[in-house]
C-alpha atoms as a PDB file:
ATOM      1  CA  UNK A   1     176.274 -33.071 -17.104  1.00  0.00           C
ATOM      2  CA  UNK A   2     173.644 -33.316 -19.717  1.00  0.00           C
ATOM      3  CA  UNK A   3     172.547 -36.497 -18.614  1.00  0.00           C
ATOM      4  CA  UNK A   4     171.935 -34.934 -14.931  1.00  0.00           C
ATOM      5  CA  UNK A   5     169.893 -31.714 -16.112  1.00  0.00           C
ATOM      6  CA  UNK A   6     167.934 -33.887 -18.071  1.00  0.00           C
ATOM      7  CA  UNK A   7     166.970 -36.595 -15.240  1.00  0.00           C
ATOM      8  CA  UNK A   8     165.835 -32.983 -13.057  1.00  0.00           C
ATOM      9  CA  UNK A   9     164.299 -31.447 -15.643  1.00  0.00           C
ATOM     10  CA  UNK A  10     162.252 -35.140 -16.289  1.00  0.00           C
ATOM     11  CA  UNK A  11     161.610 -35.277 -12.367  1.00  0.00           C
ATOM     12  CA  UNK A  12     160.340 -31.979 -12.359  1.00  0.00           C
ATOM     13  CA  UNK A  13     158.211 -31.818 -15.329  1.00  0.00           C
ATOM     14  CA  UNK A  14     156.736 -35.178 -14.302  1.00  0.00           C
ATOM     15  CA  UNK A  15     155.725 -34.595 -10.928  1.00  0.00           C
ATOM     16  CA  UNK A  16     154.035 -31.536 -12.330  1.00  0.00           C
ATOM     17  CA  UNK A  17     152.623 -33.055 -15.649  1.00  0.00           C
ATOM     18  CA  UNK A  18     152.266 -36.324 -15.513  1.00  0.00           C
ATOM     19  CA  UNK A  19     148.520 -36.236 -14.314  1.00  0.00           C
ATOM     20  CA  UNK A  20     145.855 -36.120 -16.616  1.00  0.00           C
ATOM     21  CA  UNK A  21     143.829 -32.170 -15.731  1.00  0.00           C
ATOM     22  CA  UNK A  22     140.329 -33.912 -15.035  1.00  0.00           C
ATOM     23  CA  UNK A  23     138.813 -30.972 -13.939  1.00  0.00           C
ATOM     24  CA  UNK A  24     135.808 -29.512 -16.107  1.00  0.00           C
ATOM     25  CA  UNK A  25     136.414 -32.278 -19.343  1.00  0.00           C
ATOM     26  CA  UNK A  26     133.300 -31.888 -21.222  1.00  0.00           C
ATOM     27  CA  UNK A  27     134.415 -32.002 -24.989  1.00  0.00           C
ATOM     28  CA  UNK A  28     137.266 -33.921 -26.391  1.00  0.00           C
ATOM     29  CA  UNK A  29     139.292 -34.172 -29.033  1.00  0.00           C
ATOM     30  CA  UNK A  30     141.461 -37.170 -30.121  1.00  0.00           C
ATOM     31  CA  UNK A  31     144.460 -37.084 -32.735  1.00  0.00           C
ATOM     32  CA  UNK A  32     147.746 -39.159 -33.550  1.00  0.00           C
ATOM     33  CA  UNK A  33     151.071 -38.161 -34.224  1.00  0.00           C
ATOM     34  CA  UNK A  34     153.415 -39.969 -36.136  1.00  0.00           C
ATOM     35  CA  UNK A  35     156.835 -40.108 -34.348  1.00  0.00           C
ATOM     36  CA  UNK A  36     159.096 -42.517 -36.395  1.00  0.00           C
ATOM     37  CA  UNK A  37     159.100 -44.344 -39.176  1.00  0.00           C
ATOM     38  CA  UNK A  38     157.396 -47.553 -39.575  1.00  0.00           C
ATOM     39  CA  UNK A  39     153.865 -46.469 -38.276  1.00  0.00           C
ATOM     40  CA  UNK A  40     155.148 -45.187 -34.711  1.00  0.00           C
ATOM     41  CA  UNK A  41     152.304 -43.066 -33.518  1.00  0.00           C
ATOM     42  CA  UNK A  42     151.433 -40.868 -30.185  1.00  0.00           C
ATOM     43  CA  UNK A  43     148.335 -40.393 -29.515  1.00  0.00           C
ATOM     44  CA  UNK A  44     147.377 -36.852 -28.389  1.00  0.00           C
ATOM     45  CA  UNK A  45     144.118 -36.093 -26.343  1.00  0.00           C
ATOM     46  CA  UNK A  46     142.764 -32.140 -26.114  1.00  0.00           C
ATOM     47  CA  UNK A  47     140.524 -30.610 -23.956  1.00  0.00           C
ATOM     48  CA  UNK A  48     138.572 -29.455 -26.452  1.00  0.00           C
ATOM     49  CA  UNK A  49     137.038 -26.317 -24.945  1.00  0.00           C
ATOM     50  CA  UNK A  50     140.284 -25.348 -23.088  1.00  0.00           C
ATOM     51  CA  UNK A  51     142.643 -25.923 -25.581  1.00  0.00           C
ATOM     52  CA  UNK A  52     144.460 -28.176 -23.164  1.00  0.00           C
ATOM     53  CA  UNK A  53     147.066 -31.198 -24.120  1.00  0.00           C
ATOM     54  CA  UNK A  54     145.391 -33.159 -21.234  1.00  0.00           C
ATOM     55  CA  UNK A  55     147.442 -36.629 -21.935  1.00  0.00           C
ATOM     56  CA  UNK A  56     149.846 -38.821 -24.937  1.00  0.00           C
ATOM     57  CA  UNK A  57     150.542 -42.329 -24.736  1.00  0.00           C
ATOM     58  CA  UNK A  58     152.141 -44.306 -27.011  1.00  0.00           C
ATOM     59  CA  UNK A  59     150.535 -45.997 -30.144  1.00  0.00           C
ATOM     60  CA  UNK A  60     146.929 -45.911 -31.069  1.00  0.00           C
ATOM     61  CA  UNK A  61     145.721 -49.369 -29.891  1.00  0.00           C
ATOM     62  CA  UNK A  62     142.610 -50.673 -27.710  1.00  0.00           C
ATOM     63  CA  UNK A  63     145.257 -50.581 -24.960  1.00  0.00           C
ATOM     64  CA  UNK A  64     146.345 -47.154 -25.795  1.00  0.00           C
ATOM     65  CA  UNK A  65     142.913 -46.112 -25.188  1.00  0.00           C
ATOM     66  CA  UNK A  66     142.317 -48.225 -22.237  1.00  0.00           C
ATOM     67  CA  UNK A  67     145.398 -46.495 -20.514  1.00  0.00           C
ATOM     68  CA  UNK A  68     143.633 -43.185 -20.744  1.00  0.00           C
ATOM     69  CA  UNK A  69     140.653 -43.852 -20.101  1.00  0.00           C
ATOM     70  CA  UNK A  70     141.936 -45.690 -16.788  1.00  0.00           C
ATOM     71  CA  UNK A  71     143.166 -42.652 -15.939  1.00  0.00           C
ATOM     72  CA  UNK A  72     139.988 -41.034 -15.619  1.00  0.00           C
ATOM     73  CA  UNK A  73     137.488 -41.552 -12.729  1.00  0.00           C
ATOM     74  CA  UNK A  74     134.319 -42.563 -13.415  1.00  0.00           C
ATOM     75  CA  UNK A  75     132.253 -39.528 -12.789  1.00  0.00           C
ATOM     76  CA  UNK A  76     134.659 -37.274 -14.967  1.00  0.00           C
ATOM     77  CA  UNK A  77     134.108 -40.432 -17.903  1.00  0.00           C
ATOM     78  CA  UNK A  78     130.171 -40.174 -17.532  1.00  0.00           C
ATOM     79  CA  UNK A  79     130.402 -36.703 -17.549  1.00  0.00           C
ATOM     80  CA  UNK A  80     131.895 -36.542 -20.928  1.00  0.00           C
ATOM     81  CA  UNK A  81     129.307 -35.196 -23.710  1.00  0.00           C
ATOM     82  CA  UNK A  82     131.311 -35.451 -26.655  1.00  0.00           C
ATOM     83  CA  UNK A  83     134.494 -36.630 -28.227  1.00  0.00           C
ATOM     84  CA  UNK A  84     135.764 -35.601 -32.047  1.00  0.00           C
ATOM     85  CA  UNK A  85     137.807 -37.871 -33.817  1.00  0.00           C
ATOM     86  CA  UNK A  86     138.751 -39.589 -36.737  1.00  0.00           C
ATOM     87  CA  UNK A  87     136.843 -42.508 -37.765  1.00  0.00           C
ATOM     88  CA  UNK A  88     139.930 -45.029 -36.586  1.00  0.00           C
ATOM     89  CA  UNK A  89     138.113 -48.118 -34.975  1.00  0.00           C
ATOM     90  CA  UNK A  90     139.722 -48.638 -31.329  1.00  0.00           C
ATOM     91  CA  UNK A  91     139.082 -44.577 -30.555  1.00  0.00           C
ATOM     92  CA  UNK A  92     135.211 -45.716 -31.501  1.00  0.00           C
ATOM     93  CA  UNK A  93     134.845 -48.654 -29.662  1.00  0.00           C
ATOM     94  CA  UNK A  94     137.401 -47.018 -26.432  1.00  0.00           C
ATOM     95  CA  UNK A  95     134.636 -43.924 -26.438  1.00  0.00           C
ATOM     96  CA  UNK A  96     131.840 -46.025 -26.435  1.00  0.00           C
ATOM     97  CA  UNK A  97     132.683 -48.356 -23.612  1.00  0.00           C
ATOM     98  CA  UNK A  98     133.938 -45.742 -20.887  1.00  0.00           C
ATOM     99  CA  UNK A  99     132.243 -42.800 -21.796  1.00  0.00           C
ATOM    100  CA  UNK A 100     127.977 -43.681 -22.300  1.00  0.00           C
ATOM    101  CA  UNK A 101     126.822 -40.239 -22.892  1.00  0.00           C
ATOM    102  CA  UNK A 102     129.265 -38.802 -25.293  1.00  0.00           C
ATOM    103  CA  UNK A 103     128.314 -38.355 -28.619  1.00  0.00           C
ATOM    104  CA  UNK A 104     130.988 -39.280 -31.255  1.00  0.00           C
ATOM    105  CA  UNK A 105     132.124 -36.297 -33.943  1.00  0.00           C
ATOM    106  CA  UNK A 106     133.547 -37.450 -36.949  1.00  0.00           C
ATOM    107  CA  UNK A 107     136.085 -34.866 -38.362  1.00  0.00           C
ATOM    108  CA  UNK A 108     135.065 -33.208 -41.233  1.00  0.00           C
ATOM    109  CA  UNK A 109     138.786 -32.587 -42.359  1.00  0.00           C
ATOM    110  CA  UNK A 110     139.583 -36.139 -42.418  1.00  0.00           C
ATOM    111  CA  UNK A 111     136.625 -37.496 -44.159  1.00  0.00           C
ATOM    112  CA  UNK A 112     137.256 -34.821 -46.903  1.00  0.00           C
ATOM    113  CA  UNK A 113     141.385 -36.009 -47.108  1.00  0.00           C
ATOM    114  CA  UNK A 114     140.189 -39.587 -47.200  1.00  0.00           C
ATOM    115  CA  UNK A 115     137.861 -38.848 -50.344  1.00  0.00           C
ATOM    116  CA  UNK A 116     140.860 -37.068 -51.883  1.00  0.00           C
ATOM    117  CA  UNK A 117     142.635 -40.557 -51.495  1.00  0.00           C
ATOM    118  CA  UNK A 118     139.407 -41.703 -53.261  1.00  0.00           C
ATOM    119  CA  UNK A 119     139.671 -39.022 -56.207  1.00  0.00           C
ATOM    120  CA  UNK A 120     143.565 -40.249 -56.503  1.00  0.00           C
ATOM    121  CA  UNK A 121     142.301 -43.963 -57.028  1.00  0.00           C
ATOM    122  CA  UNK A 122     139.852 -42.509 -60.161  1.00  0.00           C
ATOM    123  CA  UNK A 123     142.133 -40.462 -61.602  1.00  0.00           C
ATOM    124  CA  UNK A 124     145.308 -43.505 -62.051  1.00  0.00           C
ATOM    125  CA  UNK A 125     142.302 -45.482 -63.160  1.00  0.00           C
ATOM    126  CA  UNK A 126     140.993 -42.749 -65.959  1.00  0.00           C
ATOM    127  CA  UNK A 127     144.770 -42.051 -66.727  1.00  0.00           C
ATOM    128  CA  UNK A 128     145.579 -45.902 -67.466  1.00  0.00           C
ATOM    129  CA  UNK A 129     142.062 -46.189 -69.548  1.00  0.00           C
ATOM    130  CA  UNK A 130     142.989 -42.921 -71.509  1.00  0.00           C
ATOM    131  CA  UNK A 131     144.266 -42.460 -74.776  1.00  0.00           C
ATOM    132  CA  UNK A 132     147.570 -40.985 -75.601  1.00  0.00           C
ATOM    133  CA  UNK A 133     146.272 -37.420 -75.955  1.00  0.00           C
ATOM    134  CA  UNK A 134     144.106 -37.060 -72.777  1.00  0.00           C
ATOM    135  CA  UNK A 135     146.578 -39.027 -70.832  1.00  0.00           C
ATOM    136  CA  UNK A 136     148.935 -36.085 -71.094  1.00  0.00           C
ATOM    137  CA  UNK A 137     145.673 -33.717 -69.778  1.00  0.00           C
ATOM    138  CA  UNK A 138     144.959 -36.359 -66.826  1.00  0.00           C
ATOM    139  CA  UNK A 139     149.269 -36.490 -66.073  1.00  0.00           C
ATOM    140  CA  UNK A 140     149.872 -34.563 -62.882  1.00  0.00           C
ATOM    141  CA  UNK A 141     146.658 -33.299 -62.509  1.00  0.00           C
ATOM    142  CA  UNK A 142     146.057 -34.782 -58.557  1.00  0.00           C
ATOM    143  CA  UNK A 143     146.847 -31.533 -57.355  1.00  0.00           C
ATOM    144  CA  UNK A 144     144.235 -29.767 -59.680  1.00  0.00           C
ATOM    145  CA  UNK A 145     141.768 -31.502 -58.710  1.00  0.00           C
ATOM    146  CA  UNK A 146     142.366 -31.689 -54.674  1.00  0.00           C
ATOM    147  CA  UNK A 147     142.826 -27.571 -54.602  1.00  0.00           C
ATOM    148  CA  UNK A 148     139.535 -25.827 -53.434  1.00  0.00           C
ATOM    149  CA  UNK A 149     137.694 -24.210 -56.483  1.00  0.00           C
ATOM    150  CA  UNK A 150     139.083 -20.618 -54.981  1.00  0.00           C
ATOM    151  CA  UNK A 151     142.375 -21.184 -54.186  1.00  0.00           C
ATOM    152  CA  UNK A 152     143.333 -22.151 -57.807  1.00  0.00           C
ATOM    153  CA  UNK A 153     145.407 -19.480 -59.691  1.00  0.00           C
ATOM    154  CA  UNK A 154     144.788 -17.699 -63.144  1.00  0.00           C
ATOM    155  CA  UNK A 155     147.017 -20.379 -64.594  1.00  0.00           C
ATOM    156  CA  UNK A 156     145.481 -23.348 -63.000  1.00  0.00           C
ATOM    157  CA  UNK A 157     142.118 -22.713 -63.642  1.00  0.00           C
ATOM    158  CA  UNK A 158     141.874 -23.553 -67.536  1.00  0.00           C
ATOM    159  CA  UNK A 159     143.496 -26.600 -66.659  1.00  0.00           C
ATOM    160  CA  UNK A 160     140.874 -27.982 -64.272  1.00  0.00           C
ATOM    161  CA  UNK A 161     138.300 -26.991 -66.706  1.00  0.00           C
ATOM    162  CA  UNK A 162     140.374 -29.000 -69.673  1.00  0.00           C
ATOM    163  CA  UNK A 163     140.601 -31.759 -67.411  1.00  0.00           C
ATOM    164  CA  UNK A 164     137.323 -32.021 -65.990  1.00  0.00           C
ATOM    165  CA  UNK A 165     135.953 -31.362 -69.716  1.00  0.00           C
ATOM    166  CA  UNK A 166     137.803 -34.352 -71.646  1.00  0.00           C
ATOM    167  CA  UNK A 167     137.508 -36.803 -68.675  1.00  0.00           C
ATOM    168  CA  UNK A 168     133.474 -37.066 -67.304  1.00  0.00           C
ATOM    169  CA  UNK A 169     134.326 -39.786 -64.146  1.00  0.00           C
ATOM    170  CA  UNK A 170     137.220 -37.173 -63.207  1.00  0.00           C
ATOM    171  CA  UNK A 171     134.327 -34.774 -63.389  1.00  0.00           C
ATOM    172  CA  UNK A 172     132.061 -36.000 -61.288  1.00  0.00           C
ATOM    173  CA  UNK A 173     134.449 -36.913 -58.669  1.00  0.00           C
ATOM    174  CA  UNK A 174     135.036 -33.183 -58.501  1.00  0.00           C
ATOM    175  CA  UNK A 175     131.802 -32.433 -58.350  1.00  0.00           C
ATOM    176  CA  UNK A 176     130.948 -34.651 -55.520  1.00  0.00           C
ATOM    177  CA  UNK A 177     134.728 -33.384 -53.367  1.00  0.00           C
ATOM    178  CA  UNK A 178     132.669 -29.848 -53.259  1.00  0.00           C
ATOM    179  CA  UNK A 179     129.272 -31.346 -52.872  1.00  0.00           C
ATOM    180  CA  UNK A 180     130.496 -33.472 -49.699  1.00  0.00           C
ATOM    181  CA  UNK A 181     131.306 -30.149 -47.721  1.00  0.00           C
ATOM    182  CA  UNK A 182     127.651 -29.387 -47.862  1.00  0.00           C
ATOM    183  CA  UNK A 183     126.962 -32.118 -45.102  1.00  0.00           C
ATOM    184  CA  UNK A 184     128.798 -29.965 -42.573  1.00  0.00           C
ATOM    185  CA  UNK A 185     127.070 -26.283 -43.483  1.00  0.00           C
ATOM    186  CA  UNK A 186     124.011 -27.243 -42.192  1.00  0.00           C
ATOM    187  CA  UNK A 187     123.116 -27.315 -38.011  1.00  0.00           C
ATOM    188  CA  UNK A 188     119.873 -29.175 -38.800  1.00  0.00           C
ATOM    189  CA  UNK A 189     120.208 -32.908 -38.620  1.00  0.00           C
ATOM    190  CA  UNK A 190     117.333 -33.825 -41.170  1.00  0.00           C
ATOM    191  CA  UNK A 191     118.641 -31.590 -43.300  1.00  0.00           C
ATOM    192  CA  UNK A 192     122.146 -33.194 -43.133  1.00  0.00           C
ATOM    193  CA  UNK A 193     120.997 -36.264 -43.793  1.00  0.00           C
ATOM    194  CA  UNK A 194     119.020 -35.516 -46.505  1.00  0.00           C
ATOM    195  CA  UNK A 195     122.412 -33.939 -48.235  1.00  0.00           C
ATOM    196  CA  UNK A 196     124.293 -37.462 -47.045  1.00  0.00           C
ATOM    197  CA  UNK A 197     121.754 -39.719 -48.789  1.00  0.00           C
ATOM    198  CA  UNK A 198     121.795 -38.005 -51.635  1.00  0.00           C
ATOM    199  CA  UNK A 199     125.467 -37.535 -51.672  1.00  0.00           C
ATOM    200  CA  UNK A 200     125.703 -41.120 -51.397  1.00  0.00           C
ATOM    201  CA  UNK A 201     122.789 -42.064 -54.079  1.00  0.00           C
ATOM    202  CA  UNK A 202     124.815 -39.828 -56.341  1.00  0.00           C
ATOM    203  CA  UNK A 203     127.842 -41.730 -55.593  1.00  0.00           C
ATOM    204  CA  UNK A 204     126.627 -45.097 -56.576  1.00  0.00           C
ATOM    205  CA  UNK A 205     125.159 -43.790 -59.827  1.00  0.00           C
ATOM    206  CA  UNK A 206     129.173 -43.117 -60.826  1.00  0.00           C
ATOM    207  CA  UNK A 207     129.440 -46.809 -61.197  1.00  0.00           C
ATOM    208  CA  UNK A 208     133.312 -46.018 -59.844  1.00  0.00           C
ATOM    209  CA  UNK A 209     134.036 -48.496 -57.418  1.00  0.00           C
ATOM    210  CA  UNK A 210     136.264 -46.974 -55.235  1.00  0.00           C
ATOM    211  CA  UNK A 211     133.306 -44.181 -54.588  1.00  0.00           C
ATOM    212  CA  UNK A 212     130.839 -46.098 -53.775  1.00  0.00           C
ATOM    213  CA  UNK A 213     133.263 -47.859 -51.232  1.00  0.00           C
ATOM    214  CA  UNK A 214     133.387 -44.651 -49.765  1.00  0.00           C
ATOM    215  CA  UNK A 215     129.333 -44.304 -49.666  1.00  0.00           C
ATOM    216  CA  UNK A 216     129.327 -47.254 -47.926  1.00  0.00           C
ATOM    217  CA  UNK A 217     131.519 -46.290 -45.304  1.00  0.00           C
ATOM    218  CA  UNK A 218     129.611 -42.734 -44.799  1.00  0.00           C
ATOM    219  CA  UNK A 219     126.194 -44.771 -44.083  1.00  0.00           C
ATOM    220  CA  UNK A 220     127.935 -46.961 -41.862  1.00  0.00           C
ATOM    221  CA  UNK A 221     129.218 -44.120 -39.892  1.00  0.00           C
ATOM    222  CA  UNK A 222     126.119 -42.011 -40.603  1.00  0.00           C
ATOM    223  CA  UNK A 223     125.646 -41.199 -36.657  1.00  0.00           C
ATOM    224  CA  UNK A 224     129.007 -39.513 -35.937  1.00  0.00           C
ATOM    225  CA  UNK A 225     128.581 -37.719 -39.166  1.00  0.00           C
ATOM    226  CA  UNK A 226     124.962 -35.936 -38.238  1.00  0.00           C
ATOM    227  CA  UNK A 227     126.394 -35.630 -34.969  1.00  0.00           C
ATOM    228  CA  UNK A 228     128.564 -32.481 -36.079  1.00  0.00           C
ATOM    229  CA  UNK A 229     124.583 -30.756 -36.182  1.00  0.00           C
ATOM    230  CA  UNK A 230     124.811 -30.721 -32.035  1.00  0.00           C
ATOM    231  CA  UNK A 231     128.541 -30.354 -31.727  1.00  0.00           C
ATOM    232  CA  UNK A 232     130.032 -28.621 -34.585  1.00  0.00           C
ATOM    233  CA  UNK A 233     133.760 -29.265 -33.310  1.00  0.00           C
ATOM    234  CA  UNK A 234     136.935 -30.458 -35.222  1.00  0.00           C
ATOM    235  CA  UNK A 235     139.911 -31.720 -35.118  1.00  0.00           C
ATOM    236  CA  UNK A 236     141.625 -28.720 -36.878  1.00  0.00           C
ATOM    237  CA  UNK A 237     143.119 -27.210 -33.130  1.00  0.00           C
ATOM    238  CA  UNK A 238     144.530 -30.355 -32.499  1.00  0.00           C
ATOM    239  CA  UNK A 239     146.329 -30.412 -35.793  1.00  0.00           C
ATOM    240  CA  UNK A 240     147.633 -27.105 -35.213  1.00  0.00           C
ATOM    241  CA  UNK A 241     148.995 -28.195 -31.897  1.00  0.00           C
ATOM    242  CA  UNK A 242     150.240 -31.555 -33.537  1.00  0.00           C
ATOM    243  CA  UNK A 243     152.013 -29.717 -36.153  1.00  0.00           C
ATOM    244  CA  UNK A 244     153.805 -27.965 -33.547  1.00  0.00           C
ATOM    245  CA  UNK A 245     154.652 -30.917 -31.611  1.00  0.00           C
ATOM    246  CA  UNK A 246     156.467 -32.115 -35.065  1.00  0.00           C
ATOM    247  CA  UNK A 247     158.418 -28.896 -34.761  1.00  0.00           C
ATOM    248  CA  UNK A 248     159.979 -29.653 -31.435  1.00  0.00           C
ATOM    249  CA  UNK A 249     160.885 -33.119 -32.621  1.00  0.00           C
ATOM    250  CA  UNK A 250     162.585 -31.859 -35.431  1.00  0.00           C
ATOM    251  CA  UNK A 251     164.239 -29.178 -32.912  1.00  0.00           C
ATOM    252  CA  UNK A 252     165.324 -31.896 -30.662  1.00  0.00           C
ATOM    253  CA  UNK A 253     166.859 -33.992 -33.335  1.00  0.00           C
ATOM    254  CA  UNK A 254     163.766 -36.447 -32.241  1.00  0.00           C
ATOM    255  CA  UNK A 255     163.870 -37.836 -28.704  1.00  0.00           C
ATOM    256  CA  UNK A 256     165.062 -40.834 -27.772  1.00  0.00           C
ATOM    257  CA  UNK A 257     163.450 -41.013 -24.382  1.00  0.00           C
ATOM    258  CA  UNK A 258     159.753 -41.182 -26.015  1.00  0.00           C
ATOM    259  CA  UNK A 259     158.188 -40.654 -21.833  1.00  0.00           C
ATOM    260  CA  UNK A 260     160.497 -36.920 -21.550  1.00  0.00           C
ATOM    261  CA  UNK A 261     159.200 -36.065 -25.219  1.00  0.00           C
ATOM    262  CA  UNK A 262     155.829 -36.752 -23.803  1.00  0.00           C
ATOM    263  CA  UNK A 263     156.375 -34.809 -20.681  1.00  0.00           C
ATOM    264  CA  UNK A 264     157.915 -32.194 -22.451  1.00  0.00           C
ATOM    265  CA  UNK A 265     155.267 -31.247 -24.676  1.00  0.00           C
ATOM    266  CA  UNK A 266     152.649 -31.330 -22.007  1.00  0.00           C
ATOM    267  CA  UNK A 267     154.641 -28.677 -20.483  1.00  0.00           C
ATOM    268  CA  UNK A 268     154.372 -26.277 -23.006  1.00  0.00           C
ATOM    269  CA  UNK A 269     150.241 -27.432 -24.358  1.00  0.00           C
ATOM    270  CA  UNK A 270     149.377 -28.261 -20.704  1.00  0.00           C
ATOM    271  CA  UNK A 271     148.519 -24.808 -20.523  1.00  0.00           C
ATOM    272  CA  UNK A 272     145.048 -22.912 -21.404  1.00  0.00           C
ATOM    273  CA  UNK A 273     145.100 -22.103 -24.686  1.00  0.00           C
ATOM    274  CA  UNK A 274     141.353 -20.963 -25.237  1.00  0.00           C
ATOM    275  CA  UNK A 275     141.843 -18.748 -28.384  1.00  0.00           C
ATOM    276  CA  UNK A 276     142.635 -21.415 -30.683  1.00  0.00           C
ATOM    277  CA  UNK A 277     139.180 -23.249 -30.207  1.00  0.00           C
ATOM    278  CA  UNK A 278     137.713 -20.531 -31.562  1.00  0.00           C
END
């Protein structure tokens, strides 16, 4: 009996969400979900301005992106003005080939997490090179010094500014997290990129390898940085709805037919959901 409610429920649902909703895509927004273990991913496209789940397909690949892209004609493609992202390679190169006059967005969010992954990398290094005392300051400090300055508590607080006193690297690492959100508060591009090369300049002069790795790959993807100075859009709705999508996984007891988990989801973020790009 289950087995027939779900193969109607699949027919249904997929003759009435299975197409990708073409109709005035301007701005979008791409995202992954992990679904198993082992580096299973979705990948989730919005409608950025309508707050629509517009398509999945499975893994992240060139052929991931292909399929989606396929599924859009050309006119809708060209009409396309810009697409925010992560800075994963095959949504890059995907964007660039079918859609010519979309700017690329990098997401602020992830740029910040992947220089908290950086931050983690100097403080192991600091804690190994530490002596006995200040090795017990630098212990289980990661979370200290990932917090935003005003969400730290009464109690926290003296023990950033322990930390950040007996360690200098771990202090300009922290210095630099806050400095790197300036980029994004400013709509004028010469003005952003003024605050990225000096953000970066700054970065080298730490003489901390793993930072000026991460310079590096800023400049490289200096464009889709400034970018944000025409389209100020992020990821952050899609990571709501993402985080939601996890929740009916969990519901479900994960699905084992990944196409009806697919299906099913566009069923319930198929749907205008304007508020939450606000």
């Amino acid at each position: 009996m289950a087995f027939l409610v779900k193969r109607i429920d699949k027919k249904y649902l997929g003759e009435a969400y299975s197409h990708v909703h073409q109709e005035d895509l301007r701005i979008l927004a791409f995202d992954e979900i992990s679904i198993k273990k082992g580096h299973k991913y979705l990948t989730v496209a919005l409608n950025y301005e309508t707050g629509k789940v517009i398509w999945m397909g499975e893994g992240r690949s060139k052929e991931t992106m292909d399929e989606f892209f396929g599924s859009l004609s050309e006119h809708v493609r060209n009409g396309i003005s810009a697409v925010v992202m992560d800075m994963w390679e095959p949504y890059f190169n995907s964007t660039k080939r079918y859609c010519p006059n979309a700017k690329i967005v990098y997401d602020f969010f992830h740029i910040v997490s992947a220089f908290g992954k950086v931050i983690d990398k100097v403080r192991n290094q600091e804690y190994h090179k530490a002596t006995d005392e200040n090795k017990n300051v630098i212990k289980g400090s990661r979370y200290l010094l990932l917090k935003n300055t005003g969400n730290l508590t009464d109690k926290e607080k003296p023990k950033l500014e322990n930390l950040l006193n007996v360690n200098s690297k771990l202090s300009e690492v922290y210095i630099l997290k806050d400095y790197l959100k300036e980029i994004w508060k400013t709509d004028d591009k010469n003005e952003a990129e003024l605050l990225l090369k000096t953000w970066c300049q700054a970065a080298r002069e730490t003489q901390l390898q793993p930072v000026i790795k991460f310079a590096k790959m800023l400049e490289t993807h200096k464009e889709g940085i400034l970018n944000h100075c025409d389209y100020p859009i992020h990821t952050g709705v899609l990571e709501g709805i993402n985080n939601k999508i996890k929740v009916i996984k969990r519901k479900a007891y994960g699905y084992v037919d990944t196409q009806y988990f697919i299906i099913k989801v566009k069923s319930i973020f198929g749907k205008e959901l304007p508020n939450w790009c606000n």
